[in-house]
Structures are given as C-alpha cells and as structure tokens.
N, C-alpha and C. Protein backbone atom coordinates (compact mmCIF):
# COMPACT_ATOMS: atom_id res chain seq x y z
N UNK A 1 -59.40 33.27 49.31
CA UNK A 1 -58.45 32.48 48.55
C UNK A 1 -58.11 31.20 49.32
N UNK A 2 -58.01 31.19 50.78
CA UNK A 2 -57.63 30.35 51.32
C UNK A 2 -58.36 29.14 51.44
N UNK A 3 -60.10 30.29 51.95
CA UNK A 3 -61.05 28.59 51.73
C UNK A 3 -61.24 28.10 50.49
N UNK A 4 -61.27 28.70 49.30
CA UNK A 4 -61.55 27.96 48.23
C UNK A 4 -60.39 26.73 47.81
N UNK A 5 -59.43 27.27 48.50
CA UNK A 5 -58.19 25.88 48.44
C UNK A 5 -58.06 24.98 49.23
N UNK A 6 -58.34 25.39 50.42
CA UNK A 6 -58.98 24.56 52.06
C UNK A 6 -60.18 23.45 51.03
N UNK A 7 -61.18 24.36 51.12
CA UNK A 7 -62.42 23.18 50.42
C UNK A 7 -61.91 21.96 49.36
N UNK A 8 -61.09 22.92 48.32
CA UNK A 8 -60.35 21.82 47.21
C UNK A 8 -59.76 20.54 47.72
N UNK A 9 -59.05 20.83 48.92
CA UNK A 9 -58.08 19.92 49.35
C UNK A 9 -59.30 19.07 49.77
N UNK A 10 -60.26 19.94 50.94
CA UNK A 10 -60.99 18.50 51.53
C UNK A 10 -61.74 17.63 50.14
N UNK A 11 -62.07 17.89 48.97
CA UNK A 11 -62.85 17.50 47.98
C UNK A 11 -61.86 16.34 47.73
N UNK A 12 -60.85 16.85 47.24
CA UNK A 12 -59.66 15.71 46.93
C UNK A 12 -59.60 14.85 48.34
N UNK A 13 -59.32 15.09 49.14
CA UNK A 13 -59.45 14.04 50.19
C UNK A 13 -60.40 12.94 50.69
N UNK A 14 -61.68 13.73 49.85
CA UNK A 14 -62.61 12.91 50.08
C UNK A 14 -62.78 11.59 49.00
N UNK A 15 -62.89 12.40 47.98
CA UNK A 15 -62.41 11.76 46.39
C UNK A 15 -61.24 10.57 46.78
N UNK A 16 -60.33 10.71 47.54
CA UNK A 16 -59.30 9.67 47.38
C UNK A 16 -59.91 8.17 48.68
N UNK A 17 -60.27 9.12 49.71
CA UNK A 17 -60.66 8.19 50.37
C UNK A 17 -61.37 7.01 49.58
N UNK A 18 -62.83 7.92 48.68
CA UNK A 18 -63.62 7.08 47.91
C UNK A 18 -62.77 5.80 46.93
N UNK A 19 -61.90 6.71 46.10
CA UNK A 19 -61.36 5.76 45.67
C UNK A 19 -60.42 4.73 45.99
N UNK A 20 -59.39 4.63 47.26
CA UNK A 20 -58.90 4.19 47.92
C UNK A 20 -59.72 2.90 48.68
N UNK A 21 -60.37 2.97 49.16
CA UNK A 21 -61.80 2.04 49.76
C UNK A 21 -62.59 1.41 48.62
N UNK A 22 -62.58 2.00 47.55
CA UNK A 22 -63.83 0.95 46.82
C UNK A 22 -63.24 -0.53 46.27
N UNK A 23 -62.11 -0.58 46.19
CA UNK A 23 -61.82 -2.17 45.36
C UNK A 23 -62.18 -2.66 47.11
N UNK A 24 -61.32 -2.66 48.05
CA UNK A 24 -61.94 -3.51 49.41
C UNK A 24 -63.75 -3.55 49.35
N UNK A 25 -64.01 -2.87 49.25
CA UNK A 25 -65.80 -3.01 49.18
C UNK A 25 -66.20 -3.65 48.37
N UNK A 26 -65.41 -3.56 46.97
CA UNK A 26 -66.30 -4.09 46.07
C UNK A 26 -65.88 -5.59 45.91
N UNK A 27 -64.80 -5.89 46.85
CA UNK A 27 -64.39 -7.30 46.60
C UNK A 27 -65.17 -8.34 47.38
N UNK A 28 -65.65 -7.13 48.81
CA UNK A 28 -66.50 -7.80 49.90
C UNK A 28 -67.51 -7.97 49.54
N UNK A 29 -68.05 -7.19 48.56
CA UNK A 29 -69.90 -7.47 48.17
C UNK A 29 -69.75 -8.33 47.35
N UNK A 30 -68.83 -8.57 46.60
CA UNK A 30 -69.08 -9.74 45.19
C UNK A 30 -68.70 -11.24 46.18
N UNK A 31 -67.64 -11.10 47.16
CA UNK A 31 -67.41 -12.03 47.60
C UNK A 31 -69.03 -12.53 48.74
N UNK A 32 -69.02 -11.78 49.23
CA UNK A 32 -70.46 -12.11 50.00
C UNK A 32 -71.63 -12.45 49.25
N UNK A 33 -72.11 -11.66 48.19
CA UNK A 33 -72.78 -12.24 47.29
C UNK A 33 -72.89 -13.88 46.46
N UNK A 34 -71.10 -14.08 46.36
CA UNK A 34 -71.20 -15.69 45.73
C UNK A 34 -71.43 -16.28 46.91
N UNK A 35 -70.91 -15.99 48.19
CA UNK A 35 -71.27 -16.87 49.31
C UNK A 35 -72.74 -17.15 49.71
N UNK A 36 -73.53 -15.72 49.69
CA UNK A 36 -74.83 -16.07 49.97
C UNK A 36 -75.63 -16.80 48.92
N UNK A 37 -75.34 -16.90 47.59
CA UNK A 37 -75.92 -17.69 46.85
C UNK A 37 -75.59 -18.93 46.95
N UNK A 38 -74.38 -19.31 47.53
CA UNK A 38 -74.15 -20.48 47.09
C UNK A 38 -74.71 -21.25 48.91
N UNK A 39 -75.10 -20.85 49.77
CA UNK A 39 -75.17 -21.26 50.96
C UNK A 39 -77.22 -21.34 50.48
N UNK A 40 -77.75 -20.28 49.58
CA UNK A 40 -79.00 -20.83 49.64
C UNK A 40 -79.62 -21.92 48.71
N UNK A 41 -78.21 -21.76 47.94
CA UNK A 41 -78.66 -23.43 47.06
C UNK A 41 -78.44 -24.47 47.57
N UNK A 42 -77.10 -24.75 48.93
CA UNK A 42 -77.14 -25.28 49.58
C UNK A 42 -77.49 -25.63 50.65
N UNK A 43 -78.47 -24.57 50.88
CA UNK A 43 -79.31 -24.57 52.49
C UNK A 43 -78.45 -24.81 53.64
N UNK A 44 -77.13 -24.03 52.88
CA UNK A 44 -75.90 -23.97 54.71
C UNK A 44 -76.38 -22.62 55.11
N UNK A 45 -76.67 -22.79 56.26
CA UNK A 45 -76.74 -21.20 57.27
C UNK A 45 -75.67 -21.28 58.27
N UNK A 46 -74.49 -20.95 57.61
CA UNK A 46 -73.43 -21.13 58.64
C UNK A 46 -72.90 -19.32 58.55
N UNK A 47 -73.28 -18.81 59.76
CA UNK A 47 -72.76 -16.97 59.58
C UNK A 47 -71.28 -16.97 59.51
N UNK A 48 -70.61 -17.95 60.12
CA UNK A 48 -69.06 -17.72 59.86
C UNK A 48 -68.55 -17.75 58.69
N UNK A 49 -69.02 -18.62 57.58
CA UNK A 49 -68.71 -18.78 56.01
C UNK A 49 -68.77 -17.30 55.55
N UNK A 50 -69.73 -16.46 55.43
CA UNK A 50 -69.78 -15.54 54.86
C UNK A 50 -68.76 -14.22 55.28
N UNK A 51 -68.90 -14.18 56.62
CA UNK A 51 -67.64 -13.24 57.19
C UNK A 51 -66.10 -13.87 57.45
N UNK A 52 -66.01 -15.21 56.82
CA UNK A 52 -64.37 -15.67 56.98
C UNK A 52 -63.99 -15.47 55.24
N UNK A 53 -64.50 -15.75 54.39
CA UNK A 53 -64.35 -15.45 53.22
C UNK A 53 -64.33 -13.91 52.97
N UNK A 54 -64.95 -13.21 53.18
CA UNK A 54 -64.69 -11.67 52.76
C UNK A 54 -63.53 -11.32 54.01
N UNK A 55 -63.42 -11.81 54.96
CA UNK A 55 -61.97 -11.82 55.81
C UNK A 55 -60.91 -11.45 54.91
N UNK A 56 -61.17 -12.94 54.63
CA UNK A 56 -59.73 -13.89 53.73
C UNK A 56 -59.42 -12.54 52.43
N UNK A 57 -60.74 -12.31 51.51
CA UNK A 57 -60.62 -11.50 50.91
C UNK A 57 -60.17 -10.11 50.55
N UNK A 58 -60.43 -9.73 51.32
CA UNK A 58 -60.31 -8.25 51.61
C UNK A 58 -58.79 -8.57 52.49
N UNK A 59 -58.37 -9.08 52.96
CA UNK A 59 -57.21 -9.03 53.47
C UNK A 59 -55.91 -9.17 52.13
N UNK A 60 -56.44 -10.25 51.34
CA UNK A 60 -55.69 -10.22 50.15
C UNK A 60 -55.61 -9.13 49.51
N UNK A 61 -56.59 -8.69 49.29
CA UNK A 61 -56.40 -7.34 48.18
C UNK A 61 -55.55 -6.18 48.89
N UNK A 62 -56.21 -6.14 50.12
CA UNK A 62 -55.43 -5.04 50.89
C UNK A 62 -53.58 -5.56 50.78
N UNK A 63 -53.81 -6.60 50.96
CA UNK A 63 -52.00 -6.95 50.66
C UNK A 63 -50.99 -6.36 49.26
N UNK A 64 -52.24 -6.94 48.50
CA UNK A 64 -51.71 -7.12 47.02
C UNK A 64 -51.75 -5.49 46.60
N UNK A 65 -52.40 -4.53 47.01
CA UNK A 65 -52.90 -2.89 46.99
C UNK A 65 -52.13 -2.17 47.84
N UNK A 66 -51.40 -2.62 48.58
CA UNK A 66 -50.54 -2.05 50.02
C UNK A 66 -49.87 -1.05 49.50
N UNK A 67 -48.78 -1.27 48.67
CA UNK A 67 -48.05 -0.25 48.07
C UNK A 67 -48.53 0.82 47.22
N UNK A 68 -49.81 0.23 46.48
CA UNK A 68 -50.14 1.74 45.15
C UNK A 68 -51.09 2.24 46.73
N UNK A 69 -52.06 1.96 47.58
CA UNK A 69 -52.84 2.68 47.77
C UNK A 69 -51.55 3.49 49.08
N UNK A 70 -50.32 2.89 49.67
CA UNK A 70 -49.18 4.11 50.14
C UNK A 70 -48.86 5.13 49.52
N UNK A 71 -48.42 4.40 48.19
CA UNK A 71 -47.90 5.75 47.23
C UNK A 71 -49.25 7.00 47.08
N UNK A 72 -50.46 6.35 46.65
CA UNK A 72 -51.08 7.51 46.99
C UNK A 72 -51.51 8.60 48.43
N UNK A 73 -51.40 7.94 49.16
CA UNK A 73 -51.40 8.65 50.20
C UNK A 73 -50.20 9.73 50.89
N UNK A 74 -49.11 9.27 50.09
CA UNK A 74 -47.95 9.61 50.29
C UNK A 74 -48.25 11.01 49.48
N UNK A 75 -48.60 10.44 48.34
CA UNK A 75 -48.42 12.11 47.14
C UNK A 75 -49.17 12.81 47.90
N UNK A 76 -50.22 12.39 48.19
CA UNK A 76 -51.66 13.40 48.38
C UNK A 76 -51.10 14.35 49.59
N UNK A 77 -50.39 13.55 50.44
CA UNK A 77 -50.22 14.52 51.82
C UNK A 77 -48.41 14.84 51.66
N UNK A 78 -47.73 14.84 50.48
CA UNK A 78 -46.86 15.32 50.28
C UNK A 78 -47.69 17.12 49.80
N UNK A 79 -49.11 16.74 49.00
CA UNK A 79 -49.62 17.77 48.29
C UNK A 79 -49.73 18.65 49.43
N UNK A 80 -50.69 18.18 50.25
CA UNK A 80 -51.20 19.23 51.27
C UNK A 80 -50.01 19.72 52.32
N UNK A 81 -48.74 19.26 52.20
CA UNK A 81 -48.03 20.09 53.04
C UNK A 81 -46.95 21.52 52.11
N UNK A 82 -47.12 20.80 50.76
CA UNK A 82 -46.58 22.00 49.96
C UNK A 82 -47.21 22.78 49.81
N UNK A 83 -48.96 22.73 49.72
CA UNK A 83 -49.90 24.09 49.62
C UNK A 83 -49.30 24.66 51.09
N UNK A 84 -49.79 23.81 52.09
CA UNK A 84 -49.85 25.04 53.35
C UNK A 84 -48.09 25.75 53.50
N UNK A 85 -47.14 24.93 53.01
CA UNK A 85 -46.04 25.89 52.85
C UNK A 85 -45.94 26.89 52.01
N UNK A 86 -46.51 26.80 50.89
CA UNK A 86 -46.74 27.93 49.51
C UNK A 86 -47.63 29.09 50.17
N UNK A 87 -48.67 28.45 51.23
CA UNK A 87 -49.81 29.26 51.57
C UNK A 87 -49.27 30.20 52.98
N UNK A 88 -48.67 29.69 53.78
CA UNK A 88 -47.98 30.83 54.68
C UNK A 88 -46.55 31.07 54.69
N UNK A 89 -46.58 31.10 53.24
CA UNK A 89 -45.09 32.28 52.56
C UNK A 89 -45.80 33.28 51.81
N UNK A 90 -46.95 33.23 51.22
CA UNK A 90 -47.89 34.20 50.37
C UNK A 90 -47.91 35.86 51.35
C-alpha cells in the first residue's frame, strides 16, 4: 500500500517538475531560434546575442510565473506531508 502511494507521489512530482520547467524551455528555444535565424540572415556570429536574449527571457517569465509556479509547489508539498501524516497514523 505504501509503495504504490510512494511511486504515485514520485509520478506527480515528476509530472510537476515537467510542467513547471516547460514554459522556461519553451521560451528559450523559440527565443534562440528567432535569434539564430535572424543572426544567419545577417551573418552576425556574435555567441553573446543568443545567450543574453534567452537570459533576458527566461528571466522574465520566471518573474512574471513566480507566484503560480510557488503556489504550486506549495500545494504539492502541502500534499506530500498530509499523505505521510495520514500514512503513519494508519
């Protein structure tokens, strides 16, 4: 009984991580993507352009995301301390 709820939790944990992390990723690949296109139409090879922009980026979102992706982390490990209290009162 215990591992099948042990495993659940890590599934959900993993699941949140995933979803927690993908808008930062996906803001860095679209942002790196317009950069690298636009540096080979312009034949700039400058490596700092591409890693100061997904910087800049990903720092924004993480700002603007600060609070929903707390609140979730908050529930999730509010969750896992009410199982293991439910689980060694059983």
């Amino acid at each position: 009984m215990f591992q099948t709820q042990l495993i659940q939790l890590a599934y959900q944990g993993l699941l949140m991580i995933l979803l927690l992390s993908a808008p930062p990723v996906l803001i860095s690949l679209i942002f790196g993507l317009v950069v690298a296109i636009f540096q080979a139409a312009t034949q700039i090879q400058e490596q700092t352009l591409a890693s100061t922009v997904k910087l800049v980026a990903v720092t924004l979102v993480l700002m603007i995301m600060g609070g929903w992706v707390g609140a979730q982390i908050m529930t999730f490990s509010q969750n896992i301390f009410d199982n293991f209290y439910l689980w060694s009162h059983s």
